[in-house]
C-alpha atoms as a PDB file:
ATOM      1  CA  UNK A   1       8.426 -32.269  39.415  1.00  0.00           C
ATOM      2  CA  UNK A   2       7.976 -28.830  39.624  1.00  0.00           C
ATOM      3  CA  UNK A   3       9.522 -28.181  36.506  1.00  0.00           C
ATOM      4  CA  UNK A   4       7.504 -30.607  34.816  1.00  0.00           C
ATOM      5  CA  UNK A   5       4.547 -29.347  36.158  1.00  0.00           C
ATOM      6  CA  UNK A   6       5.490 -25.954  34.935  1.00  0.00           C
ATOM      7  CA  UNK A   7       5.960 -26.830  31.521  1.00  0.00           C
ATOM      8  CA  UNK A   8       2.692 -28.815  31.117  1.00  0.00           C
ATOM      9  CA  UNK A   9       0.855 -25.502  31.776  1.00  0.00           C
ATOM     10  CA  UNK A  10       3.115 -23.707  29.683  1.00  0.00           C
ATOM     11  CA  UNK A  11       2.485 -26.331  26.743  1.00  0.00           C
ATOM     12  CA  UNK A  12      -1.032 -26.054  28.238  1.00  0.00           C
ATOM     13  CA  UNK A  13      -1.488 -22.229  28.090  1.00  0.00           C
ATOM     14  CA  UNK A  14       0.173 -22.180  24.306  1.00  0.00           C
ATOM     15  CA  UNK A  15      -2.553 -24.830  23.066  1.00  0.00           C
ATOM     16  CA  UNK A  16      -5.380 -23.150  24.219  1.00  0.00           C
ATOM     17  CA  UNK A  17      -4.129 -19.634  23.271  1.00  0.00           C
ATOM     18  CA  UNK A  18      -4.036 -21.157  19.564  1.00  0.00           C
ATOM     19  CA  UNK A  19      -6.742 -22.836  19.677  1.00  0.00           C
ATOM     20  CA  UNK A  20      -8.231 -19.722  20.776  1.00  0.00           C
ATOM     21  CA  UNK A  21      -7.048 -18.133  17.297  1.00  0.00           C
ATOM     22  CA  UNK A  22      -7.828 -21.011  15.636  1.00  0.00           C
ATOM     23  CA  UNK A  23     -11.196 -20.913  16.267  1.00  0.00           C
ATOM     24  CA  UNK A  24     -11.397 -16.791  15.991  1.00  0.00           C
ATOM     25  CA  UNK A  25      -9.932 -17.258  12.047  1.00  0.00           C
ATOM     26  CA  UNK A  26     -12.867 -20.284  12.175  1.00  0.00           C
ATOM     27  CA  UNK A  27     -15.840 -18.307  13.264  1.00  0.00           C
ATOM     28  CA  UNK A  28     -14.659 -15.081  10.978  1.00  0.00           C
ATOM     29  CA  UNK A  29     -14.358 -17.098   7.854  1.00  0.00           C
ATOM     30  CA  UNK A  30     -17.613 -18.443   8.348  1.00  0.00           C
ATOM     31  CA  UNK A  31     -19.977 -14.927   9.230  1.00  0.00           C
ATOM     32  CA  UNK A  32     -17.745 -13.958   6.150  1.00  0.00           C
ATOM     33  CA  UNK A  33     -19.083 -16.777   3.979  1.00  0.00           C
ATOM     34  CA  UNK A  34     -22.936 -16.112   4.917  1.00  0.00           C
ATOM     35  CA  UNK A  35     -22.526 -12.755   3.304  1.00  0.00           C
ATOM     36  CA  UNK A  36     -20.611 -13.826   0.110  1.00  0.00           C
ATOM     37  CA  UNK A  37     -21.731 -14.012  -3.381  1.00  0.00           C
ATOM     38  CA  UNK A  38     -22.825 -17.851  -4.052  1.00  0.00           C
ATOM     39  CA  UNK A  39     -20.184 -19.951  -5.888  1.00  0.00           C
ATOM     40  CA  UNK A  40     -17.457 -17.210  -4.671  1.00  0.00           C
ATOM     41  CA  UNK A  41     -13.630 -17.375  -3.013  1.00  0.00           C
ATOM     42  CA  UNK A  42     -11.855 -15.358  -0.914  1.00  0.00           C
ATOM     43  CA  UNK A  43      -8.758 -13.593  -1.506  1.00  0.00           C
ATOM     44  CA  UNK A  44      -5.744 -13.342   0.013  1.00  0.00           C
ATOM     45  CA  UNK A  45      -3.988  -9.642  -0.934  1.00  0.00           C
ATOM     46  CA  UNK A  46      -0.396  -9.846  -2.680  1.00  0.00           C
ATOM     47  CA  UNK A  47       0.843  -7.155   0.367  1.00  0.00           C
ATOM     48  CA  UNK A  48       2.324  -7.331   2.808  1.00  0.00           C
ATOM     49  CA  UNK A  49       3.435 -10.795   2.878  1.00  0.00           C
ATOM     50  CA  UNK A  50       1.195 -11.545   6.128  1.00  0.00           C
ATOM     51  CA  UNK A  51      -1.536 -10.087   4.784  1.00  0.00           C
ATOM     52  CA  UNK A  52      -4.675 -11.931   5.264  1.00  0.00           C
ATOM     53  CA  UNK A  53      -8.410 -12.023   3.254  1.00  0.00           C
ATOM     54  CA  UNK A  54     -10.256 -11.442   6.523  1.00  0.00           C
ATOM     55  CA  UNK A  55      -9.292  -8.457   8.634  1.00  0.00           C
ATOM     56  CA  UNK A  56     -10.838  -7.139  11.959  1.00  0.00           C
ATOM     57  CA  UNK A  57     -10.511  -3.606  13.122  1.00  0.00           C
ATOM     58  CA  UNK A  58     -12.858  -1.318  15.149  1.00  0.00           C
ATOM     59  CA  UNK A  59     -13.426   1.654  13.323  1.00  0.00           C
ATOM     60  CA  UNK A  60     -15.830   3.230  15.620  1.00  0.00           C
ATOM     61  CA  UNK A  61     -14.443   2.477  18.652  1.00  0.00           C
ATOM     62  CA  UNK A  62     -17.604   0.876  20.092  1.00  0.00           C
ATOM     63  CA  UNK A  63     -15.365  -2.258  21.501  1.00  0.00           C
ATOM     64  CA  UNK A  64     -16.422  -4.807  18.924  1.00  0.00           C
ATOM     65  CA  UNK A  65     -14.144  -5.549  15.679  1.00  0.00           C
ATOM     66  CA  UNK A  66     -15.514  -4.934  12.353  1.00  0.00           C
ATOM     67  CA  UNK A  67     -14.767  -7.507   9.699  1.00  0.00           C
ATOM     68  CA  UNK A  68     -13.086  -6.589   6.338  1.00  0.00           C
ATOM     69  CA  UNK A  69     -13.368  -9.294   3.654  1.00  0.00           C
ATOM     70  CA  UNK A  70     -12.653  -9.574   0.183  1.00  0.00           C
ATOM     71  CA  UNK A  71     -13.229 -12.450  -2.513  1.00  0.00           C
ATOM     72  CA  UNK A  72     -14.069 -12.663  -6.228  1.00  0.00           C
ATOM     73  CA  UNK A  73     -16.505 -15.398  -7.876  1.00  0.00           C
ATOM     74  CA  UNK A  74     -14.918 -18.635  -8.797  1.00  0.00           C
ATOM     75  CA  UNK A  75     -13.573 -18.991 -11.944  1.00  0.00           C
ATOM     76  CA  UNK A  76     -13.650 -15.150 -13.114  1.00  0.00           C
ATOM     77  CA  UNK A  77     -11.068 -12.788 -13.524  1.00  0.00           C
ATOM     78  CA  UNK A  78     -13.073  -9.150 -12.916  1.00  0.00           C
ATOM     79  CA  UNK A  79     -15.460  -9.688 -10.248  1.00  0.00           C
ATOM     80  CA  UNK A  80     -14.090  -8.733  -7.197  1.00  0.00           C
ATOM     81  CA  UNK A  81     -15.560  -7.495  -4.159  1.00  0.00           C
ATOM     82  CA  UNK A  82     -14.642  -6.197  -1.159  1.00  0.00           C
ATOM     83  CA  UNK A  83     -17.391  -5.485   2.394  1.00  0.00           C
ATOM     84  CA  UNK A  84     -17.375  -4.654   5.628  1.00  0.00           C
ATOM     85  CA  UNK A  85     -19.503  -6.592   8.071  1.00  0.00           C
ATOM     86  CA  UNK A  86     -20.492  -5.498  11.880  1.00  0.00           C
ATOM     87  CA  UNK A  87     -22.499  -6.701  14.336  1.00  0.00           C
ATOM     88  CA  UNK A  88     -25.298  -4.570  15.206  1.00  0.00           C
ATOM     89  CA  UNK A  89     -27.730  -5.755  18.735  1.00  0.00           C
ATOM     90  CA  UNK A  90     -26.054  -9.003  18.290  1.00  0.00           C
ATOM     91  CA  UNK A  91     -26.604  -9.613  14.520  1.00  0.00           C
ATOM     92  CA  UNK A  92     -23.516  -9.483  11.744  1.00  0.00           C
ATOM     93  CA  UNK A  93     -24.896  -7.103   8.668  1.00  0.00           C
ATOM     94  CA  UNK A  94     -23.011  -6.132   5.907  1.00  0.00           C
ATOM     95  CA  UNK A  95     -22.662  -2.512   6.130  1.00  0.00           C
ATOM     96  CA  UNK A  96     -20.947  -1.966   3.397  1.00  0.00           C
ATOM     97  CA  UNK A  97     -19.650  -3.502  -0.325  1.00  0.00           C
ATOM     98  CA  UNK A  98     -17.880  -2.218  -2.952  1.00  0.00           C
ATOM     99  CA  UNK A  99     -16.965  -3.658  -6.550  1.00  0.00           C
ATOM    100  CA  UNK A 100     -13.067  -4.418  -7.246  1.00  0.00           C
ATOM    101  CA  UNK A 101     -11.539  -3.072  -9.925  1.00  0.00           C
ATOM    102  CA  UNK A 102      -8.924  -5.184 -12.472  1.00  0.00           C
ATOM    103  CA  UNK A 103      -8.182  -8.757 -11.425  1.00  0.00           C
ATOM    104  CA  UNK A 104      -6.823  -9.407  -8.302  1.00  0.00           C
ATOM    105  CA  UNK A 105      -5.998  -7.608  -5.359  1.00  0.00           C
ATOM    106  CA  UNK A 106      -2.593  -6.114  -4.826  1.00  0.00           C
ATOM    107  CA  UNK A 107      -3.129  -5.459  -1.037  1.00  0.00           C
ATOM    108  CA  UNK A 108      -5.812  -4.619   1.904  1.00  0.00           C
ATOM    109  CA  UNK A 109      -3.736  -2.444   4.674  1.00  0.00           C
ATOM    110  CA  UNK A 110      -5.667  -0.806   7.562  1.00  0.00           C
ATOM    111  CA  UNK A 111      -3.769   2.038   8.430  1.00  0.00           C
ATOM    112  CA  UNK A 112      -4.025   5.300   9.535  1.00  0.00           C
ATOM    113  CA  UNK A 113      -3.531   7.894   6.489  1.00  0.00           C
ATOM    114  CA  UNK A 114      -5.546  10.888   7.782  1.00  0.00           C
ATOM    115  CA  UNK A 115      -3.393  11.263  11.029  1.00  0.00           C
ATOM    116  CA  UNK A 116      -6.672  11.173  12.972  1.00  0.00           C
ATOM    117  CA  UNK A 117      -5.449   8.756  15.466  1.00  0.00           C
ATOM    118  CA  UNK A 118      -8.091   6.136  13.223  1.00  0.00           C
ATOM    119  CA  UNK A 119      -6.933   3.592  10.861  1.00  0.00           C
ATOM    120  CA  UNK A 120      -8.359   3.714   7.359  1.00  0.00           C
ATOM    121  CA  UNK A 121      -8.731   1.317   4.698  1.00  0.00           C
ATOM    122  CA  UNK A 122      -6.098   0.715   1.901  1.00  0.00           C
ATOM    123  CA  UNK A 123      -7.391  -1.761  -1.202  1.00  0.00           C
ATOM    124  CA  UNK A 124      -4.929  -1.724  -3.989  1.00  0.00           C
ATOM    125  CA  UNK A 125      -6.631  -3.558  -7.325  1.00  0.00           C
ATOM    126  CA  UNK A 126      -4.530  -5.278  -9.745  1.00  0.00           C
ATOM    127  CA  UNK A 127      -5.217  -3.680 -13.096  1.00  0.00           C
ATOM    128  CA  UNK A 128      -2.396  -5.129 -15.341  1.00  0.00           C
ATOM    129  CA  UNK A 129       1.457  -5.642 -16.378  1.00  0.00           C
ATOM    130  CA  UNK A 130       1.534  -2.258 -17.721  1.00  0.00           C
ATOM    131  CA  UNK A 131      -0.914   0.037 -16.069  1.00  0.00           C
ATOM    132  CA  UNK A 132      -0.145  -1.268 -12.692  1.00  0.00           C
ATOM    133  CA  UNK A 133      -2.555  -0.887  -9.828  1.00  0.00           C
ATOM    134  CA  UNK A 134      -4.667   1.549  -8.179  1.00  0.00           C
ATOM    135  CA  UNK A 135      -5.226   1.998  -4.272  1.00  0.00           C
ATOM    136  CA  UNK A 136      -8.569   3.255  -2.938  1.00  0.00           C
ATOM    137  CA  UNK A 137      -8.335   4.828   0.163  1.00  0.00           C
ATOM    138  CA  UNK A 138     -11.495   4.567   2.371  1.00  0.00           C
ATOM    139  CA  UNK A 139     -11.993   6.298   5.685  1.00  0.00           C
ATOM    140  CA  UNK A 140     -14.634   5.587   8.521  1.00  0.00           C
ATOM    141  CA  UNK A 141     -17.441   8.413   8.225  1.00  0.00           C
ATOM    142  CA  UNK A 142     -21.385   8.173   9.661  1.00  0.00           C
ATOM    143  CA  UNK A 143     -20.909   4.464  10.042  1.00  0.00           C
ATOM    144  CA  UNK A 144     -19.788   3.262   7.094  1.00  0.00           C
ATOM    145  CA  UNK A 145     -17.030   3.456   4.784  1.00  0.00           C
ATOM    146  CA  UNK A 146     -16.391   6.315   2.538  1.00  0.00           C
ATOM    147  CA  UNK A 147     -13.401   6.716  -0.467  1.00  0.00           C
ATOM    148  CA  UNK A 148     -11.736   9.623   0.379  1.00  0.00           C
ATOM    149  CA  UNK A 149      -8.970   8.895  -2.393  1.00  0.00           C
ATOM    150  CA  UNK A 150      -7.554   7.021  -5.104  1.00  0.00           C
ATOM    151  CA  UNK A 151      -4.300   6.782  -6.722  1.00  0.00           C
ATOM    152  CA  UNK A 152      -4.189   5.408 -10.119  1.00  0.00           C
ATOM    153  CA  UNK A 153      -1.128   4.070 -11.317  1.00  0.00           C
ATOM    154  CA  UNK A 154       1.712   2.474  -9.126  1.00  0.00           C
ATOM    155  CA  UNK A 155       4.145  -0.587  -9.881  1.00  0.00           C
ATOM    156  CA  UNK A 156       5.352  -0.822  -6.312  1.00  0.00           C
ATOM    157  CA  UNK A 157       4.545   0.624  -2.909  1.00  0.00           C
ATOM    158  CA  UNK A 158       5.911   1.366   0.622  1.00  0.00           C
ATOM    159  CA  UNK A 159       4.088   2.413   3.470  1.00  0.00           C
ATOM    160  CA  UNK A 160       6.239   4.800   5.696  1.00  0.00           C
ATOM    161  CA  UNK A 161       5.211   5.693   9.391  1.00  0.00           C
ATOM    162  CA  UNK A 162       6.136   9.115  10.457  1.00  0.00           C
ATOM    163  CA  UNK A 163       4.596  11.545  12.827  1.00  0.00           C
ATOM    164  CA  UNK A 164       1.706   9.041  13.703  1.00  0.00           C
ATOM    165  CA  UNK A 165       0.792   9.298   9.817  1.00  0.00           C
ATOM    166  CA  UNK A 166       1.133   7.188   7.068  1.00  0.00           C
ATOM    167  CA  UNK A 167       3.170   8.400   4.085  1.00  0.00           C
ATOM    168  CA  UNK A 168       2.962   6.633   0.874  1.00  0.00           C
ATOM    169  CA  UNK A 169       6.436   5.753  -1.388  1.00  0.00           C
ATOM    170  CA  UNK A 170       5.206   5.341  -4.693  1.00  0.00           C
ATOM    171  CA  UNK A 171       7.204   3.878  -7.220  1.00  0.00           C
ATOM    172  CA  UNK A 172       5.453   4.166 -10.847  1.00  0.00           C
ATOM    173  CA  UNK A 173       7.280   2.440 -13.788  1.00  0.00           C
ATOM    174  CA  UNK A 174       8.579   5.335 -16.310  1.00  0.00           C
ATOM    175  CA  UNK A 175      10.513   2.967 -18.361  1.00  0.00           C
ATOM    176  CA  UNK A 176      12.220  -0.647 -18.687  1.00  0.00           C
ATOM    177  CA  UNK A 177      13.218  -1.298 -14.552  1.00  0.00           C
ATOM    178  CA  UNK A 178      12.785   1.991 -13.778  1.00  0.00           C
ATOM    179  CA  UNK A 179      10.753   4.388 -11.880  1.00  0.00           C
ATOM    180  CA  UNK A 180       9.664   7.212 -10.930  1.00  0.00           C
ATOM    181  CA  UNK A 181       9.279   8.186  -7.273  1.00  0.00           C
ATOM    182  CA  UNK A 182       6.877  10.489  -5.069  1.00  0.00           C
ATOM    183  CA  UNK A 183       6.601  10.256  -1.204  1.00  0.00           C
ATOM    184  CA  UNK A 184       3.278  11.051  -0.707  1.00  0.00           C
ATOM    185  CA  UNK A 185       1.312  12.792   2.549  1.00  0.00           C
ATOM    186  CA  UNK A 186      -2.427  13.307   2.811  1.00  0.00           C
ATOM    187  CA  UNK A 187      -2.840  17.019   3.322  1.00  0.00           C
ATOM    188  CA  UNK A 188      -6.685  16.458   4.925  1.00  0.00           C
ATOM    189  CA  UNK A 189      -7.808  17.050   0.916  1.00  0.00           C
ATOM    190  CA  UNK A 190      -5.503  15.177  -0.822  1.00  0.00           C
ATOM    191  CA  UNK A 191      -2.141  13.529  -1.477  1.00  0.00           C
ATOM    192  CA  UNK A 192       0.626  16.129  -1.875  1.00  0.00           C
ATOM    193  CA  UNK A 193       4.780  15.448  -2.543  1.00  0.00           C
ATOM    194  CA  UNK A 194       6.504  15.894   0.981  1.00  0.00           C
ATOM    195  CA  UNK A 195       9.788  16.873   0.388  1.00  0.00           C
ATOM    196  CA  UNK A 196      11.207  16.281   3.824  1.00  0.00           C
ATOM    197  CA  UNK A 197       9.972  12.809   3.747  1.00  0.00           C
ATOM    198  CA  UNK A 198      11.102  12.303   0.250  1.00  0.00           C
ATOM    199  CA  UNK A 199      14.817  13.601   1.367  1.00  0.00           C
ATOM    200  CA  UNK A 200      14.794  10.914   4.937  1.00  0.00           C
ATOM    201  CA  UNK A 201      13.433   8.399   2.031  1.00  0.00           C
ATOM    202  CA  UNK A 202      16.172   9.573  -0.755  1.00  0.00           C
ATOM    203  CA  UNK A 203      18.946   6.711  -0.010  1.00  0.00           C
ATOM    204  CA  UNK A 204      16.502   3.628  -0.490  1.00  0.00           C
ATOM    205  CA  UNK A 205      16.142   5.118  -4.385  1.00  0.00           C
ATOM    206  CA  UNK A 206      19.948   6.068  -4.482  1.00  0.00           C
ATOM    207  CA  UNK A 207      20.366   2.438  -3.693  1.00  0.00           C
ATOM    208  CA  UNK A 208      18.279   1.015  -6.075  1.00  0.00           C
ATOM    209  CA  UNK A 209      19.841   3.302  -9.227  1.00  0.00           C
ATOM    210  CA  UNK A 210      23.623   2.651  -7.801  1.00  0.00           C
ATOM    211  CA  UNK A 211      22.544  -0.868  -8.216  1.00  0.00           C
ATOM    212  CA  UNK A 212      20.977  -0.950 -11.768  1.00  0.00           C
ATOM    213  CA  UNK A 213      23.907   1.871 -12.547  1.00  0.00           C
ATOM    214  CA  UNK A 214      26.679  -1.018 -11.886  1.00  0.00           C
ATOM    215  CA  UNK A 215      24.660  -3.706 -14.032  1.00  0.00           C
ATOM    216  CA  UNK A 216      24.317  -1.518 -17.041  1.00  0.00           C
ATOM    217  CA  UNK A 217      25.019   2.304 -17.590  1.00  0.00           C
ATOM    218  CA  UNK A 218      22.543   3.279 -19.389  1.00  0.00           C
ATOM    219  CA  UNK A 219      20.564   6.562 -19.780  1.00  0.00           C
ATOM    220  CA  UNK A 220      17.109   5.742 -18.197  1.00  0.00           C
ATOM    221  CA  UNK A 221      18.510   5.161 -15.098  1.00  0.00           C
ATOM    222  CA  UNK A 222      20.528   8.587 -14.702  1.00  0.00           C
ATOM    223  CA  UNK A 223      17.009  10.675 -15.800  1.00  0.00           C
ATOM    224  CA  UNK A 224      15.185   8.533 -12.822  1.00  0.00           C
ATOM    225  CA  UNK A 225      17.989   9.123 -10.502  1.00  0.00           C
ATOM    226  CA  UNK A 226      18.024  12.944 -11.377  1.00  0.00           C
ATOM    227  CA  UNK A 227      14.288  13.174 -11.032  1.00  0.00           C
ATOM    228  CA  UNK A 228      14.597  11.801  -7.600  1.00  0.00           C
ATOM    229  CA  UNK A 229      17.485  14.036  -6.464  1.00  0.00           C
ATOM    230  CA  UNK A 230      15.614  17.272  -8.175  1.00  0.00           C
ATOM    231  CA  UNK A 231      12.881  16.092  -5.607  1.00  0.00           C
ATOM    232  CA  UNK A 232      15.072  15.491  -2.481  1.00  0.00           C
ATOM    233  CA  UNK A 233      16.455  19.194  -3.270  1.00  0.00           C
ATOM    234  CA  UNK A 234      19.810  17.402  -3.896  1.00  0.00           C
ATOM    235  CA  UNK A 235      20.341  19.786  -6.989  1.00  0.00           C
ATOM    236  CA  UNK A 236      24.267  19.313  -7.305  1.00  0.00           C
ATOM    237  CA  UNK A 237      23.991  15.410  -7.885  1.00  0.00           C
ATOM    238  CA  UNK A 238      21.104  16.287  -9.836  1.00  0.00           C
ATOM    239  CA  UNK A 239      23.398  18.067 -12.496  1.00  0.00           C
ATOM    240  CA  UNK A 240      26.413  15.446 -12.574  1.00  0.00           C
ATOM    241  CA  UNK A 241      23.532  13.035 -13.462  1.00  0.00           C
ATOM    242  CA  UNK A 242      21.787  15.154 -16.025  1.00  0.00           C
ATOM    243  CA  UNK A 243      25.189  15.536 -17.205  1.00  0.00           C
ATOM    244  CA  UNK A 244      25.834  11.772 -17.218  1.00  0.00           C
ATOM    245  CA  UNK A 245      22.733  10.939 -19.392  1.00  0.00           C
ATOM    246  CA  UNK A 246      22.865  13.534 -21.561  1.00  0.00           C
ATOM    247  CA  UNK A 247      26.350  11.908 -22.463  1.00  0.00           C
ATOM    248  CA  UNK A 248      24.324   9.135 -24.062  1.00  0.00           C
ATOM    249  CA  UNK A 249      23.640  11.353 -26.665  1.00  0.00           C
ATOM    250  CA  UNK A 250      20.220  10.127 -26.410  1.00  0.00           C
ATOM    251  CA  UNK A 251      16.558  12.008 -24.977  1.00  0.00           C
ATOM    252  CA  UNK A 252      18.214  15.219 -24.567  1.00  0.00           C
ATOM    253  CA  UNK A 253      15.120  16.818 -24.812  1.00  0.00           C
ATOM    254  CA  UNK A 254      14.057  14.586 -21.790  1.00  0.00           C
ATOM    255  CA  UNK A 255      17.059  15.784 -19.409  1.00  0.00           C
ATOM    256  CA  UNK A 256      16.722  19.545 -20.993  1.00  0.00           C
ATOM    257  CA  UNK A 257      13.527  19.634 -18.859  1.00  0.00           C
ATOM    258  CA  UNK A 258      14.861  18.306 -15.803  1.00  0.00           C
ATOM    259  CA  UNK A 259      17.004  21.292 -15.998  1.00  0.00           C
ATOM    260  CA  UNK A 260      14.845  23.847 -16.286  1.00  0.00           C
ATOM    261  CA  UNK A 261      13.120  22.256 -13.211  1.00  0.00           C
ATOM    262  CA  UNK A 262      16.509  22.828 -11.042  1.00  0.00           C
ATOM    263  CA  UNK A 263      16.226  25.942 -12.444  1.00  0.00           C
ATOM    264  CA  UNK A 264      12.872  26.933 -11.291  1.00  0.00           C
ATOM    265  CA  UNK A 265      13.479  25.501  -7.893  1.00  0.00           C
ATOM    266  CA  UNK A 266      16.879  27.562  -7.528  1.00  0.00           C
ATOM    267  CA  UNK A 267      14.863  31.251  -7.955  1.00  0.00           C
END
């Protein structure tokens, strides 16, 4: 009996704890929706995987949640927007709106990039195939939003937590399936290379080009490996792969340069 018992206000608690979410989801969607363009949808970001269109976070640390949103007009490729909404003596105003850029959006992270111990705002807009996307970093300032950054182009990214900071692993498409790689750290100005987090992040692009490197040998892939081994300081490997595409008889000029970079890194 007592078991039974138990589990009914387990089953209990559960229902009303989702319900509870439920509802929270319910109520945001519809402030949201007040402040929308008419005839307009939201979006759900590409990344990460759980990311949502609506997103709460308390950026000045008053106790209430802020409300991050972003949608696009029905039927329409380039009119995206993204706003902030906060309740001010009780009332939800829109605080703050931007236009998108491209056609979609790639992803909406909150995250801290400044190291301030305050999360900012990441919005990376889909531009195309080719060109990629570009993030917009936006950081809380004199209540409101503010860009502090933007990085125009990357085919993929990882976020990377380290020291209470996010780092930024971006991969940019140089040619075919490959890339080119920078680990990137906001300097309280702007995003600089950081080689010690490029050299912990090193193996995850050593995996990737052993990978493509056992599919096909080909010459592309040895230049992009070499880059990112001139860049983890790994100057040895660097040459055997230099050495490697140059055998390809093929953009010599290409891996000439990459040498000269080990060179000026060596003095």
């Amino acid at each position: 009996m007592r078991i039974l018992i138990l589990s009914s206000l387990l089953a209990l608690s559960f229902f009303n704890s989702l319900s509870a979410e439920i509802n929270q989801v319910s109520d945001s969607k519809d402030i949201v929706e007040r402040f929308m363009l008419p005839n307009s949808e939201l979006i759900k970001p590409d990344e990460p995987l759980s990311s949502k269109p609506i997103q709460e976070y308390d950026f000045d640390k008053d106790g209430q949640n802020e409300i991050i949103a972003v949608y696009k007009k029905k039927d329409t490729q380039n009119h995206l927007k993204a706003m902030v909404l906060k309740k001010v003596r009780g009332k939800w105003k829109k605080i703050w709106e931007i236009p998108g850029k491209g056609f979609d959006v790639e992803r909406m992270t909150i995250t801290d990039i400044t190291g301030d111990g305050t999360d900012d705002l990441l919005i990376g807009w889909m531009i195309g195939a080719s060109a990629g996307n570009e993030l917009e970093v936006f950081q809380w300032q004199g209540q409101t939003l503010k860009k502090i950054a933007e990085l125009a182009y990357y085919h993929k990214l990882e976020l990377l937590i380290r020291d209470n900071q996010t780092y930024l692993a971006v991969w940019q498409r140089y040619c075919c399936d490959t890339y080119l790689v920078d680990v990137l750290r906001w300097d309280g100005k702007k995003f600089m290379l950081d080689e010690e987090a490029y050299s912990e992040y090193y193996p995850i692009i050593k995996k990737f080009y052993e990978g493509k490197i056992r599919e096909m040998d080909a010459w592309f892939y040895w230049y992009s490996l070499a880059d990112a081994q001139i860049k983890a300081n790994l100057m040895e490997e660097a040459e055997t792969s230099i050495q490697k595409g140059i055998s390809f008889n093929q953009q010599n000029q290409l891996f000439e340069e990459l040498q000269k970079r080990i060179e000026q890194k060596e003095k």
